[in-house]
PDB file of N, CA and C in Angstrom:
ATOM      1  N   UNK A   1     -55.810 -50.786 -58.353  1.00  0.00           N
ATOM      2  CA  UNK A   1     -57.201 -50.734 -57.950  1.00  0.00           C
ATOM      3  C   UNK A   1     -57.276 -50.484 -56.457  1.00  0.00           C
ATOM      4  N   UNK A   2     -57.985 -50.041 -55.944  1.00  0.00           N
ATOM      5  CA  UNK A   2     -58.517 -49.648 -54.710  1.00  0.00           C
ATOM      6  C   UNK A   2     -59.879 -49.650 -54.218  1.00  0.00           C
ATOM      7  N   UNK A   3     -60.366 -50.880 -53.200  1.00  0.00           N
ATOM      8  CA  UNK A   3     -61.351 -51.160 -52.478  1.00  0.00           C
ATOM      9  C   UNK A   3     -61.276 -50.781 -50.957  1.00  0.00           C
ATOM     10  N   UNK A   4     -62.306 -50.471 -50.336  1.00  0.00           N
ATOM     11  CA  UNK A   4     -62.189 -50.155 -48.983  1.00  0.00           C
ATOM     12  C   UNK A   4     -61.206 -50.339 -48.125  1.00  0.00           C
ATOM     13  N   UNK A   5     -60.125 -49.086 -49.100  1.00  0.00           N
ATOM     14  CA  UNK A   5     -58.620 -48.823 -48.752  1.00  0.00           C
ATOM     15  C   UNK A   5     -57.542 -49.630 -48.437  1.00  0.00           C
ATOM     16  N   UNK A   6     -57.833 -50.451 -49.284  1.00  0.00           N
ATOM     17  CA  UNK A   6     -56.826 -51.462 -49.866  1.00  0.00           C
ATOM     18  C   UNK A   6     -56.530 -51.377 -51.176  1.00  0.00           C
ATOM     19  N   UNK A   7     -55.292 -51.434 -51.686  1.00  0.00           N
ATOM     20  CA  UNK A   7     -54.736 -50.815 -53.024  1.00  0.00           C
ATOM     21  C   UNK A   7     -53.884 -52.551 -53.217  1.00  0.00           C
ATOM     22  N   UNK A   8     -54.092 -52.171 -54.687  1.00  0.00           N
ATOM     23  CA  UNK A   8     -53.607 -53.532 -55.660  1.00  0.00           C
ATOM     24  C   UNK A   8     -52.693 -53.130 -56.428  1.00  0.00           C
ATOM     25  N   UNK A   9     -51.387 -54.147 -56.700  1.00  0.00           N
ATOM     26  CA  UNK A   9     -50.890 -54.034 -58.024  1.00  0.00           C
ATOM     27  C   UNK A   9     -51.033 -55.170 -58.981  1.00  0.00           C
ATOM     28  N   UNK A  10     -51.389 -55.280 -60.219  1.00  0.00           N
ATOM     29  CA  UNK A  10     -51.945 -55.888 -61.071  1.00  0.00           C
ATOM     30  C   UNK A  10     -50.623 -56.285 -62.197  1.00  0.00           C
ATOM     31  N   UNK A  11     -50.581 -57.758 -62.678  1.00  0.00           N
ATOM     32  CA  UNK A  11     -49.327 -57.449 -63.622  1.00  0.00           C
ATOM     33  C   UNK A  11     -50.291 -58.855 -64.767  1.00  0.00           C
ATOM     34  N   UNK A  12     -50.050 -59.088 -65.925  1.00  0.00           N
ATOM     35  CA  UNK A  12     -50.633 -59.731 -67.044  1.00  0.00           C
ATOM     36  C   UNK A  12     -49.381 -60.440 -67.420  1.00  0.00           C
ATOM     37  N   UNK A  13     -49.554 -61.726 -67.444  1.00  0.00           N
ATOM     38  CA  UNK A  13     -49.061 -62.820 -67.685  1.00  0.00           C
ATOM     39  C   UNK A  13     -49.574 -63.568 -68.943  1.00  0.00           C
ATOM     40  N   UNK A  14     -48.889 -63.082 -70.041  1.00  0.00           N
ATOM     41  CA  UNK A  14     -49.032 -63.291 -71.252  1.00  0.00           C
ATOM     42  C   UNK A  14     -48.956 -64.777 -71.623  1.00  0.00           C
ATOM     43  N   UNK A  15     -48.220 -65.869 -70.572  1.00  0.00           N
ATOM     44  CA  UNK A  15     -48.377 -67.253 -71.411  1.00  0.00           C
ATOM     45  C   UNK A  15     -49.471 -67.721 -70.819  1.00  0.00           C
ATOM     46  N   UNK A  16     -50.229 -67.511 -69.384  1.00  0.00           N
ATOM     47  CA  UNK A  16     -50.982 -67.665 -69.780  1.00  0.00           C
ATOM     48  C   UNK A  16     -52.451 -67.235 -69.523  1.00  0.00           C
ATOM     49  N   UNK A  17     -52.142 -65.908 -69.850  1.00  0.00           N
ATOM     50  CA  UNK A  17     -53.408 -64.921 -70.736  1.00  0.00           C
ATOM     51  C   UNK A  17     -54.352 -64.921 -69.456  1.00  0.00           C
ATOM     52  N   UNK A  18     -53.680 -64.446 -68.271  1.00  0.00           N
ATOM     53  CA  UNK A  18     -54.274 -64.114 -67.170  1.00  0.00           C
ATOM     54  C   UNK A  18     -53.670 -62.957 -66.368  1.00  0.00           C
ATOM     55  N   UNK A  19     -54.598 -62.221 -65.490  1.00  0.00           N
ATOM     56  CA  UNK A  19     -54.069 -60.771 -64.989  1.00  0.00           C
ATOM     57  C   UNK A  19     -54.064 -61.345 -63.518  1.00  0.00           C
ATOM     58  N   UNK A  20     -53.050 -61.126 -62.806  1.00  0.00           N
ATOM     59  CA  UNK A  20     -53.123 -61.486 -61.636  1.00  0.00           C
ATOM     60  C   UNK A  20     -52.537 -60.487 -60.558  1.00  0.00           C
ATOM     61  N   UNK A  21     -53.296 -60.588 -59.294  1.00  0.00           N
ATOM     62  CA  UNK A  21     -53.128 -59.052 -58.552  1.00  0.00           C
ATOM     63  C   UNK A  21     -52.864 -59.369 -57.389  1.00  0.00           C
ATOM     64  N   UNK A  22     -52.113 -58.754 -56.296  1.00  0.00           N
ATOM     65  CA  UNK A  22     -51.341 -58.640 -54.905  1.00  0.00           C
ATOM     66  C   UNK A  22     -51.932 -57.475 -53.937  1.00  0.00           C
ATOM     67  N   UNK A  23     -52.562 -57.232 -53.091  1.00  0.00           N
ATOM     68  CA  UNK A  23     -52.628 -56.177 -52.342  1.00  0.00           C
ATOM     69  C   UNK A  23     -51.592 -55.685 -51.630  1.00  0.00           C
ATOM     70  N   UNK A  24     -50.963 -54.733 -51.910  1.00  0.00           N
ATOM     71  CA  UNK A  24     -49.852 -54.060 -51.597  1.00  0.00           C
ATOM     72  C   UNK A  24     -49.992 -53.391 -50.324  1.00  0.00           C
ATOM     73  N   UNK A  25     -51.045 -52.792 -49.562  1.00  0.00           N
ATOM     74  CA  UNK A  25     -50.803 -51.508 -48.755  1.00  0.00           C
ATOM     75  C   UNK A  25     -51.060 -52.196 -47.488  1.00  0.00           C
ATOM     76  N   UNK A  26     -50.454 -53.940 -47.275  1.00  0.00           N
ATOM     77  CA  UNK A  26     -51.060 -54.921 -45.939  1.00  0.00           C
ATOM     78  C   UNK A  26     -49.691 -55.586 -45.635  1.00  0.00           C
ATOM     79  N   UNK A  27     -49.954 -55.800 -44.585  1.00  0.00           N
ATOM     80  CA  UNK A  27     -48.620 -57.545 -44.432  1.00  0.00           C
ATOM     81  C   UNK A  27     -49.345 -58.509 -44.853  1.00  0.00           C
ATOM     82  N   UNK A  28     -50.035 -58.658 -44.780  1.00  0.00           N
ATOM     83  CA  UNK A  28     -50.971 -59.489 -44.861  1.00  0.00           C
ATOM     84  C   UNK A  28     -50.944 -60.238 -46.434  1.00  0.00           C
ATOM     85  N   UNK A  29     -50.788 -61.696 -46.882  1.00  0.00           N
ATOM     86  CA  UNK A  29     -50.910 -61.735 -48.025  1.00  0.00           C
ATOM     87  C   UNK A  29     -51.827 -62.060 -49.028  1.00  0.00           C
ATOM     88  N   UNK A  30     -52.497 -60.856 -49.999  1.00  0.00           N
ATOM     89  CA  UNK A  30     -53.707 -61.660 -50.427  1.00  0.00           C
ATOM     90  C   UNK A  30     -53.463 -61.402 -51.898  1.00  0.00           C
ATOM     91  N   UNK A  31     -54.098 -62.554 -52.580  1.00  0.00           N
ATOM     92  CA  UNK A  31     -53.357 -62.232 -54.249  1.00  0.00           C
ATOM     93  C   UNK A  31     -55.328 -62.783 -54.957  1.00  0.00           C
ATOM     94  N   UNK A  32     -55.390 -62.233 -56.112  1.00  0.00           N
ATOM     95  CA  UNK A  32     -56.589 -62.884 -56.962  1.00  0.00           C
ATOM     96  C   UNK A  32     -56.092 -62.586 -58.297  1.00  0.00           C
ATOM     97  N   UNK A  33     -56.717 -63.077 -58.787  1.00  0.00           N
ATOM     98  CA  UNK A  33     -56.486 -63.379 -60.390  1.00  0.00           C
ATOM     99  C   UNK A  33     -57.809 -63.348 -61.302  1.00  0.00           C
ATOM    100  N   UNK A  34     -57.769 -63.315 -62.312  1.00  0.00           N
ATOM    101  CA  UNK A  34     -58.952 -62.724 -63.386  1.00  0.00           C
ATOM    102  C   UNK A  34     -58.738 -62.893 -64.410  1.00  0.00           C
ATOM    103  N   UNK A  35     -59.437 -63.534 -65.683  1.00  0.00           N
ATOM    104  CA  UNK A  35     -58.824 -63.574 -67.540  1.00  0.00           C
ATOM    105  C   UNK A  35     -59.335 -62.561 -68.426  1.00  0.00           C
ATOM    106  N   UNK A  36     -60.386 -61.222 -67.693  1.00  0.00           N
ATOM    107  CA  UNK A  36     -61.076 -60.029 -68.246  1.00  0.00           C
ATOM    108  C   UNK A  36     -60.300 -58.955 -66.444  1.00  0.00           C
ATOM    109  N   UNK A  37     -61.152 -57.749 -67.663  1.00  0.00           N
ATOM    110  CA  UNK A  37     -60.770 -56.953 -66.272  1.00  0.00           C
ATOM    111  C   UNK A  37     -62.274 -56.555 -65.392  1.00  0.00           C
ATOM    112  N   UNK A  38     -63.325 -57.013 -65.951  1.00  0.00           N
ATOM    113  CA  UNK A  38     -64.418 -57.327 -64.841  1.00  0.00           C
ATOM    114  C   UNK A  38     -63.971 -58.449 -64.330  1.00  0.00           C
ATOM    115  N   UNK A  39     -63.836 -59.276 -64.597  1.00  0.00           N
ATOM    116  CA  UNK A  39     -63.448 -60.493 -63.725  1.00  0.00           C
ATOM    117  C   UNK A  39     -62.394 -60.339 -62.803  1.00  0.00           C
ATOM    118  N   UNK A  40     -61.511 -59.609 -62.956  1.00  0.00           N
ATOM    119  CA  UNK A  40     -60.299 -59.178 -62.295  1.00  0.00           C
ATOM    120  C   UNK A  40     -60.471 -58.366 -60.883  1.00  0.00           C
ATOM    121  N   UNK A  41     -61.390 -57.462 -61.383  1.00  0.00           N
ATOM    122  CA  UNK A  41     -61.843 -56.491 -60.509  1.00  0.00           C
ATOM    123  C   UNK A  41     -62.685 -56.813 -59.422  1.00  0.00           C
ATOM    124  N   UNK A  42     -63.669 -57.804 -59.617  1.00  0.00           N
ATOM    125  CA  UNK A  42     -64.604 -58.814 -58.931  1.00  0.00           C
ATOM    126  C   UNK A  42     -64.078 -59.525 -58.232  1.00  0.00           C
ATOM    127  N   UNK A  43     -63.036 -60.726 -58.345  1.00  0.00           N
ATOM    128  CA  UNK A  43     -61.829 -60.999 -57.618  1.00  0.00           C
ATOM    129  C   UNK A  43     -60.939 -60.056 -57.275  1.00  0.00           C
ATOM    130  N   UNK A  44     -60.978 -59.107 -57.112  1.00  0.00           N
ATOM    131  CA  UNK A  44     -60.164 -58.501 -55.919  1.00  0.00           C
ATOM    132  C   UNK A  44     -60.810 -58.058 -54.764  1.00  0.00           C
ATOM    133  N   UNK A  45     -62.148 -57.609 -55.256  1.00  0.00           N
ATOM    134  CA  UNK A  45     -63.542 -56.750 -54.056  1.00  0.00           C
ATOM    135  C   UNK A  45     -63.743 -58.068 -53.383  1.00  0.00           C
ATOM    136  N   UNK A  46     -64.178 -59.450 -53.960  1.00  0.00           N
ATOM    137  CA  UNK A  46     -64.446 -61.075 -53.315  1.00  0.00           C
ATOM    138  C   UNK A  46     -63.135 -61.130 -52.557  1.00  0.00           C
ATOM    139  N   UNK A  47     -61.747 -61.011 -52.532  1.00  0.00           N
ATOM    140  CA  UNK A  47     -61.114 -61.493 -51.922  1.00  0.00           C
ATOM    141  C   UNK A  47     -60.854 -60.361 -50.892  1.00  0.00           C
ATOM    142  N   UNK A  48     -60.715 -59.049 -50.869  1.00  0.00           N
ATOM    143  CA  UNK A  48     -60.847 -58.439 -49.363  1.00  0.00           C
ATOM    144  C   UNK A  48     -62.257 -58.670 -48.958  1.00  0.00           C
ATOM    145  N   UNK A  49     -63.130 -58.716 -49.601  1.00  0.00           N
ATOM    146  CA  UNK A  49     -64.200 -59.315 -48.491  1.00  0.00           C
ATOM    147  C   UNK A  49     -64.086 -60.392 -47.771  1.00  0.00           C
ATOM    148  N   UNK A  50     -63.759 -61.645 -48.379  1.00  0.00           N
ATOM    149  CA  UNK A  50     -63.326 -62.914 -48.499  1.00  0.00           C
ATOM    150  C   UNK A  50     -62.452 -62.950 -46.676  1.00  0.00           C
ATOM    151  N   UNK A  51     -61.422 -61.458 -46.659  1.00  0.00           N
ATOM    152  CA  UNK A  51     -60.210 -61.460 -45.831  1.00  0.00           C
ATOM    153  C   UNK A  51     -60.791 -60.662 -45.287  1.00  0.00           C
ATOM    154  N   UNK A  52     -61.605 -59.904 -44.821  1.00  0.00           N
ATOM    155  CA  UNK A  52     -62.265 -59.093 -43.640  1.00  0.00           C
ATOM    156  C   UNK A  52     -63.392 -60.097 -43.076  1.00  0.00           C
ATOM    157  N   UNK A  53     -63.821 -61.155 -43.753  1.00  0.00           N
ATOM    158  CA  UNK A  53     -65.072 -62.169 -42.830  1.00  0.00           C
ATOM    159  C   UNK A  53     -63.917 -63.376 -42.280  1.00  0.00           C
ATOM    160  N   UNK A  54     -62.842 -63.760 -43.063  1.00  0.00           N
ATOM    161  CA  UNK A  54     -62.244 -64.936 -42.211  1.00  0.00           C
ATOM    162  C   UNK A  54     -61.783 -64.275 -41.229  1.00  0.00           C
ATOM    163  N   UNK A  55     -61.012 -62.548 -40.937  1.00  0.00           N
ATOM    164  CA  UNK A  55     -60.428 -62.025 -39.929  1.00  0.00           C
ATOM    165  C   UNK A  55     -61.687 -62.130 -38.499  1.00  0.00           C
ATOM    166  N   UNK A  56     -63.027 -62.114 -39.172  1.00  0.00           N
ATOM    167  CA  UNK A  56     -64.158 -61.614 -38.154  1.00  0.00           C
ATOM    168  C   UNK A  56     -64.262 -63.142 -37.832  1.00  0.00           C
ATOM    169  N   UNK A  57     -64.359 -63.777 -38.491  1.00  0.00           N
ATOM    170  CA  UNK A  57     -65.153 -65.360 -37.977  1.00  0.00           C
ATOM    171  C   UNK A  57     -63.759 -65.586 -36.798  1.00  0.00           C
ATOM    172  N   UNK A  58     -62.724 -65.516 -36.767  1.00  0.00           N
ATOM    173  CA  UNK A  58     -61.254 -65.643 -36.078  1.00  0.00           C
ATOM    174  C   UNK A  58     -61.290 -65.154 -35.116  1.00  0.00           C
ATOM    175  N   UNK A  59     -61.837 -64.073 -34.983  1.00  0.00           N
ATOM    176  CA  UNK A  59     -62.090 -63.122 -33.938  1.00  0.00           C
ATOM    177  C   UNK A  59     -60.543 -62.103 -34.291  1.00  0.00           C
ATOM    178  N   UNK A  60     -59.751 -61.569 -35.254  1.00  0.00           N
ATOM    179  CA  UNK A  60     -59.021 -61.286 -35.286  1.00  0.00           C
ATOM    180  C   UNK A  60     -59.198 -59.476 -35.723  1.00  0.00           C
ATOM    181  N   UNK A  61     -58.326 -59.079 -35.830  1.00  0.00           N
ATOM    182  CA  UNK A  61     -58.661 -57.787 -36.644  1.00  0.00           C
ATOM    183  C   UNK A  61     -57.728 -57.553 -37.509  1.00  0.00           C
ATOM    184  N   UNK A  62     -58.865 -57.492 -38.823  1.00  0.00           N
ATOM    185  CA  UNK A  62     -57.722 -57.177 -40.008  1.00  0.00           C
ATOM    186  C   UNK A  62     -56.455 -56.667 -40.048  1.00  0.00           C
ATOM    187  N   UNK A  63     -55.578 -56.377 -40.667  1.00  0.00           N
ATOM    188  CA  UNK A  63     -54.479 -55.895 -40.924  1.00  0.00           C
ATOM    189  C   UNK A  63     -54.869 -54.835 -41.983  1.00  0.00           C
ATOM    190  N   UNK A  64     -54.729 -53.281 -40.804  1.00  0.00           N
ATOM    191  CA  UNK A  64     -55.402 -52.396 -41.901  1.00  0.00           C
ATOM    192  C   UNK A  64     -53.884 -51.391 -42.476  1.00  0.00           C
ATOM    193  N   UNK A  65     -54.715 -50.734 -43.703  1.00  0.00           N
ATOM    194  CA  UNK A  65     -53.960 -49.851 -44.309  1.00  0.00           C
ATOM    195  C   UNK A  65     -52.956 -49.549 -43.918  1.00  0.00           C
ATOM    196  N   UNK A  66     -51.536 -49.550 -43.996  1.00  0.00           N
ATOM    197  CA  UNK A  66     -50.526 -48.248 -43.492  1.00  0.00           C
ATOM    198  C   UNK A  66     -50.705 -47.724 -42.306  1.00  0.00           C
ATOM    199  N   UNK A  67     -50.323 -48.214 -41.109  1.00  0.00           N
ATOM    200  CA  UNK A  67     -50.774 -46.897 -39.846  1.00  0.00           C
ATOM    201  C   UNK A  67     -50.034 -46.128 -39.765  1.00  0.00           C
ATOM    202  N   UNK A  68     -49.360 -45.911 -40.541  1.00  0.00           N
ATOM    203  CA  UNK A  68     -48.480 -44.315 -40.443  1.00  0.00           C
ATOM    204  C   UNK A  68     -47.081 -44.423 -39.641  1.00  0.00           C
ATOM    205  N   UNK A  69     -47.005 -45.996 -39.020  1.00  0.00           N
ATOM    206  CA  UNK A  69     -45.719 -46.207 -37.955  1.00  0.00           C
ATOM    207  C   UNK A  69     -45.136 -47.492 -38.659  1.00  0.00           C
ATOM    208  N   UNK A  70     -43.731 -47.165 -38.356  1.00  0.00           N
ATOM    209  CA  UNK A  70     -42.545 -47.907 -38.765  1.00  0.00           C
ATOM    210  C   UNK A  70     -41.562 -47.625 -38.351  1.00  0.00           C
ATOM    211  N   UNK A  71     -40.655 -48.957 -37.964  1.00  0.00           N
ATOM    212  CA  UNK A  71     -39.722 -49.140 -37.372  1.00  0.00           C
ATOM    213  C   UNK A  71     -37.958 -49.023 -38.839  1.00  0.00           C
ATOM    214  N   UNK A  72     -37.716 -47.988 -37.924  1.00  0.00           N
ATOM    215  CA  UNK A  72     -36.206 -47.672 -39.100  1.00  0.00           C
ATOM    216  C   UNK A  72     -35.016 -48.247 -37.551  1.00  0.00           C
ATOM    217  N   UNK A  73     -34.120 -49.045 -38.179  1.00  0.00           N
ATOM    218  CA  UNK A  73     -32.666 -49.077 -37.269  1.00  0.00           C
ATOM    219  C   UNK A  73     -31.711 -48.570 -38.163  1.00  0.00           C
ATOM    220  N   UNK A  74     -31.113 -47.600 -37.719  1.00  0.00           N
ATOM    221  CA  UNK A  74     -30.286 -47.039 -37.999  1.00  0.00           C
ATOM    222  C   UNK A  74     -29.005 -46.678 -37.333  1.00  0.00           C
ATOM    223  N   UNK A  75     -27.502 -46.406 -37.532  1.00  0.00           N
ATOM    224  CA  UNK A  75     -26.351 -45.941 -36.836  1.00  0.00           C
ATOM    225  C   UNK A  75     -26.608 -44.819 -35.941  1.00  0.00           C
ATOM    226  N   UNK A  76     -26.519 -45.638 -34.983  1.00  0.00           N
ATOM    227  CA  UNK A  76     -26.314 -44.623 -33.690  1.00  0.00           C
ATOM    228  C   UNK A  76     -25.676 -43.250 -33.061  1.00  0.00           C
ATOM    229  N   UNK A  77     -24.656 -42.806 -34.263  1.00  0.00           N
ATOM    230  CA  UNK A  77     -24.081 -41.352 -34.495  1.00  0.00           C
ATOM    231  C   UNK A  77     -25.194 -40.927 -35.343  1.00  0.00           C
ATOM    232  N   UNK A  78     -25.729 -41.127 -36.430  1.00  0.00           N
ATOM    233  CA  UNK A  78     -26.925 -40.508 -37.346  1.00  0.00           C
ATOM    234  C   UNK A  78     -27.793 -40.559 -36.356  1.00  0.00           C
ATOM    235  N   UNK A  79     -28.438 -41.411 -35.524  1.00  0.00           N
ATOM    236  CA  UNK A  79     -29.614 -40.937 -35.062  1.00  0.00           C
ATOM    237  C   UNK A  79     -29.243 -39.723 -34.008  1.00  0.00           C
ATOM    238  N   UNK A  80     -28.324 -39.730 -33.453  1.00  0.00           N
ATOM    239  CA  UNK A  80     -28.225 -38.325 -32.332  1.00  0.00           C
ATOM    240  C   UNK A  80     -27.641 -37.078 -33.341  1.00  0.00           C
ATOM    241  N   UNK A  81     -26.935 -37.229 -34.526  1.00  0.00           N
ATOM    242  CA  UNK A  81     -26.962 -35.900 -35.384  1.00  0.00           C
ATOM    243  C   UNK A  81     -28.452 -35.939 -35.759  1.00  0.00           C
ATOM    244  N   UNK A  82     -29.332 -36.597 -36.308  1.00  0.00           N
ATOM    245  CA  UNK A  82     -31.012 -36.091 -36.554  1.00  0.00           C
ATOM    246  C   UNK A  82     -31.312 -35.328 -35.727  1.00  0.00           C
ATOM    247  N   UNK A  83     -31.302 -36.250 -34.320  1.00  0.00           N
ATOM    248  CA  UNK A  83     -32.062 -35.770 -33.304  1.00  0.00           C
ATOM    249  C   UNK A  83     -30.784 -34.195 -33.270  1.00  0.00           C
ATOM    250  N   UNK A  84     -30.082 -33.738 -33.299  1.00  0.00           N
ATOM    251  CA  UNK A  84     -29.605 -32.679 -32.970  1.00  0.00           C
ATOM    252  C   UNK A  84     -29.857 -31.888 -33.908  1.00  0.00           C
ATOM    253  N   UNK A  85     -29.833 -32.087 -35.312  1.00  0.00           N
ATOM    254  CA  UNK A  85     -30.393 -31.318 -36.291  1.00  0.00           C
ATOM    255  C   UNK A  85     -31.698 -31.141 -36.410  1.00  0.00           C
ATOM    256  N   UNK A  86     -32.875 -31.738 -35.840  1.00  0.00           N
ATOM    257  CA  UNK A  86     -34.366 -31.906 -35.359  1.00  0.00           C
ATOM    258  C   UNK A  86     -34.706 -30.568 -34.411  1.00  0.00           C
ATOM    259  N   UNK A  87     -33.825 -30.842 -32.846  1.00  0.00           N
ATOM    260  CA  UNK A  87     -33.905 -29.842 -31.727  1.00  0.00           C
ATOM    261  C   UNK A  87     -33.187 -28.241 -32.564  1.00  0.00           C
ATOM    262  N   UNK A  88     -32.893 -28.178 -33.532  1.00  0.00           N
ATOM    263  CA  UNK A  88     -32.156 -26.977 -33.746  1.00  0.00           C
ATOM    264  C   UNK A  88     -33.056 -25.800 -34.388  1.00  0.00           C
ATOM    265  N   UNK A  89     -33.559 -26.883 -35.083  1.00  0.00           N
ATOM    266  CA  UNK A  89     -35.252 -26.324 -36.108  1.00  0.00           C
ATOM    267  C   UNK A  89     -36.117 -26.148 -35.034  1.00  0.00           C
ATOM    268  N   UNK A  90     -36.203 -26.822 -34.171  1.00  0.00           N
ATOM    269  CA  UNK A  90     -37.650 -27.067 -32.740  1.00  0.00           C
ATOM    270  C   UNK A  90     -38.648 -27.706 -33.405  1.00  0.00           C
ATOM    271  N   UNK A  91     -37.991 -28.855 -33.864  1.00  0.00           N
ATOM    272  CA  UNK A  91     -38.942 -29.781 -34.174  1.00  0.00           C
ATOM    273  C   UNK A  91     -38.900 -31.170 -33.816  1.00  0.00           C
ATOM    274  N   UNK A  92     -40.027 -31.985 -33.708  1.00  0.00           N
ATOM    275  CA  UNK A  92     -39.682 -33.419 -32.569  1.00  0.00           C
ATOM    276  C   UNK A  92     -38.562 -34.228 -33.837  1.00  0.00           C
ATOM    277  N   UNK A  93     -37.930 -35.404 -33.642  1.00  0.00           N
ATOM    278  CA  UNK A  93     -37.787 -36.089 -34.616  1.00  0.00           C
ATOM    279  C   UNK A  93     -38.116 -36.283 -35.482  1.00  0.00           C
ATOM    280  N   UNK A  94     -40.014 -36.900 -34.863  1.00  0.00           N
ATOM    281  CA  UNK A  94     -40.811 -37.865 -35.378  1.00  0.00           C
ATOM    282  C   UNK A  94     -41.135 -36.797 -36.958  1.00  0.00           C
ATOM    283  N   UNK A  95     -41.339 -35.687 -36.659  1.00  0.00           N
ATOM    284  CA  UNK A  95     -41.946 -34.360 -37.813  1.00  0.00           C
ATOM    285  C   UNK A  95     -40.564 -33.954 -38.442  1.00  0.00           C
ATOM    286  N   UNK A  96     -39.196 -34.327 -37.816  1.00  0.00           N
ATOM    287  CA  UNK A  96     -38.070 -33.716 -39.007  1.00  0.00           C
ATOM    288  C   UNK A  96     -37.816 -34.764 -40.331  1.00  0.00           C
ATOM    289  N   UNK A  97     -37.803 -35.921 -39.137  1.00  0.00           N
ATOM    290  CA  UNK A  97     -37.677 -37.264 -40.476  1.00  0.00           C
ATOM    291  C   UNK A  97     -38.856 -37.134 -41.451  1.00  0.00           C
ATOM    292  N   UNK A  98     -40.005 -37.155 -41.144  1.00  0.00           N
ATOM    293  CA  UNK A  98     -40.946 -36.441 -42.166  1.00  0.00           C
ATOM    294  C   UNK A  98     -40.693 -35.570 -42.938  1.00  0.00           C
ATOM    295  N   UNK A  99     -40.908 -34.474 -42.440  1.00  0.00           N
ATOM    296  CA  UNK A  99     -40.449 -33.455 -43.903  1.00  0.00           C
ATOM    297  C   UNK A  99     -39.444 -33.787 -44.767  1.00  0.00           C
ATOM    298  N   UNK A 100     -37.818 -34.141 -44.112  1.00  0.00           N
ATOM    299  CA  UNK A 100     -37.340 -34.748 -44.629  1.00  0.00           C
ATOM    300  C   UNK A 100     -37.385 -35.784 -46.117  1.00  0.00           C
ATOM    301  N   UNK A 101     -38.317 -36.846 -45.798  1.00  0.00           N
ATOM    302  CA  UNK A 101     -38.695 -37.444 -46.607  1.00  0.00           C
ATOM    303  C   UNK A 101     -39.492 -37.291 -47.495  1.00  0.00           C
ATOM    304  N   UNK A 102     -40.771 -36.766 -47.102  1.00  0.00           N
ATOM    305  CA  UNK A 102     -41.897 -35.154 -48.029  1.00  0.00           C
ATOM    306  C   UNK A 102     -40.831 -34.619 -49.095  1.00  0.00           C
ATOM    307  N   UNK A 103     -39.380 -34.435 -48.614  1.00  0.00           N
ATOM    308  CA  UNK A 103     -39.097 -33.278 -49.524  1.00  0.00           C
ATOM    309  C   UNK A 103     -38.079 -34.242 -50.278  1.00  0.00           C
ATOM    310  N   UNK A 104     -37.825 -35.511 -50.221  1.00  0.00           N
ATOM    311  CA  UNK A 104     -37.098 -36.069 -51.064  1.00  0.00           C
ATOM    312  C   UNK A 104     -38.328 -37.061 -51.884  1.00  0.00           C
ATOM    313  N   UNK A 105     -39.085 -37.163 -51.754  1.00  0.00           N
ATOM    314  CA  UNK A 105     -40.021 -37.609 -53.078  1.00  0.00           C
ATOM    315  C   UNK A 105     -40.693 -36.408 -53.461  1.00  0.00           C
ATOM    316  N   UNK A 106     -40.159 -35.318 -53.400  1.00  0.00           N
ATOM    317  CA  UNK A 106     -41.289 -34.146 -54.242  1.00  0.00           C
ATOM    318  C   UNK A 106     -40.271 -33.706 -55.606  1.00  0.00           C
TER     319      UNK A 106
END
C-alpha cells in the first residue's frame, strides 16, 4: 500500500487471523495492524498521519521517502578501478554506479 509516499509491506498471520503491516521506504519504525482489509488500510493512513503530527508537535522533520543517497564502504582497489572505469566512459562515479545497477535489476 502506498500513502503520501510511504509504501507498506503487509503479511497475514493466520493464528491469529490478523494482517499486520511495516512501512518499508523509512528508518523510521512504524507498523499497524487490521482483522479486514478496510480496517487495515485505515490503520496504515491513521498511523503515517499519527507519525507526521508527533514529528510536527516535536518540532522534528519526518523521515522522508528514500533521498536517493547512501552510504556503500567498499575495498579500496574496487573503488579506484570504478572510479577509473567511470573516467574512461566520462562519466562521474556517482552516474556509473547507477547505470550499473539500472542494468543489473533490468
Amino acid at each position: 500500500m502506498k500513502y503520501k509516499g510511504y509504501e507498506s509491506v503487509v503479511e497475514f498471520d493466520d493464528e491469529a487471523e490478523i494482517f499486520h503491516g511495516e512501512i518499508i521506504n523509512i528508518r523510521d519504525v512504524i507498523t499497524f495492524q487490521g482483522s479486514s482489509v478496510e480496517e487495515l488500510k485505515q490503520a496504515f493512513q491513521d498511523s503515517v498521519d499519527d507519525y507526521l503530527e508527533f514529528c510536527k508537535e516535536r518540532g522534528e522533520e519526518p523521515d522522508k521517502p528514500f533521498s536517493g543517497k547512501f552510504v556503500v564502504r567498499i575495498d579500496p582497489e574496487l573503488h579506484k578501478v570504478m572510479t577509473i572505469q567511470a573516467r574512461q566512459e566520462g562519466k562521474s562515479l556517482n552516474s556509473w554506479i547507477e547505470q550499473r545497477l539500472s542494468d543489473s535489476l533490468a
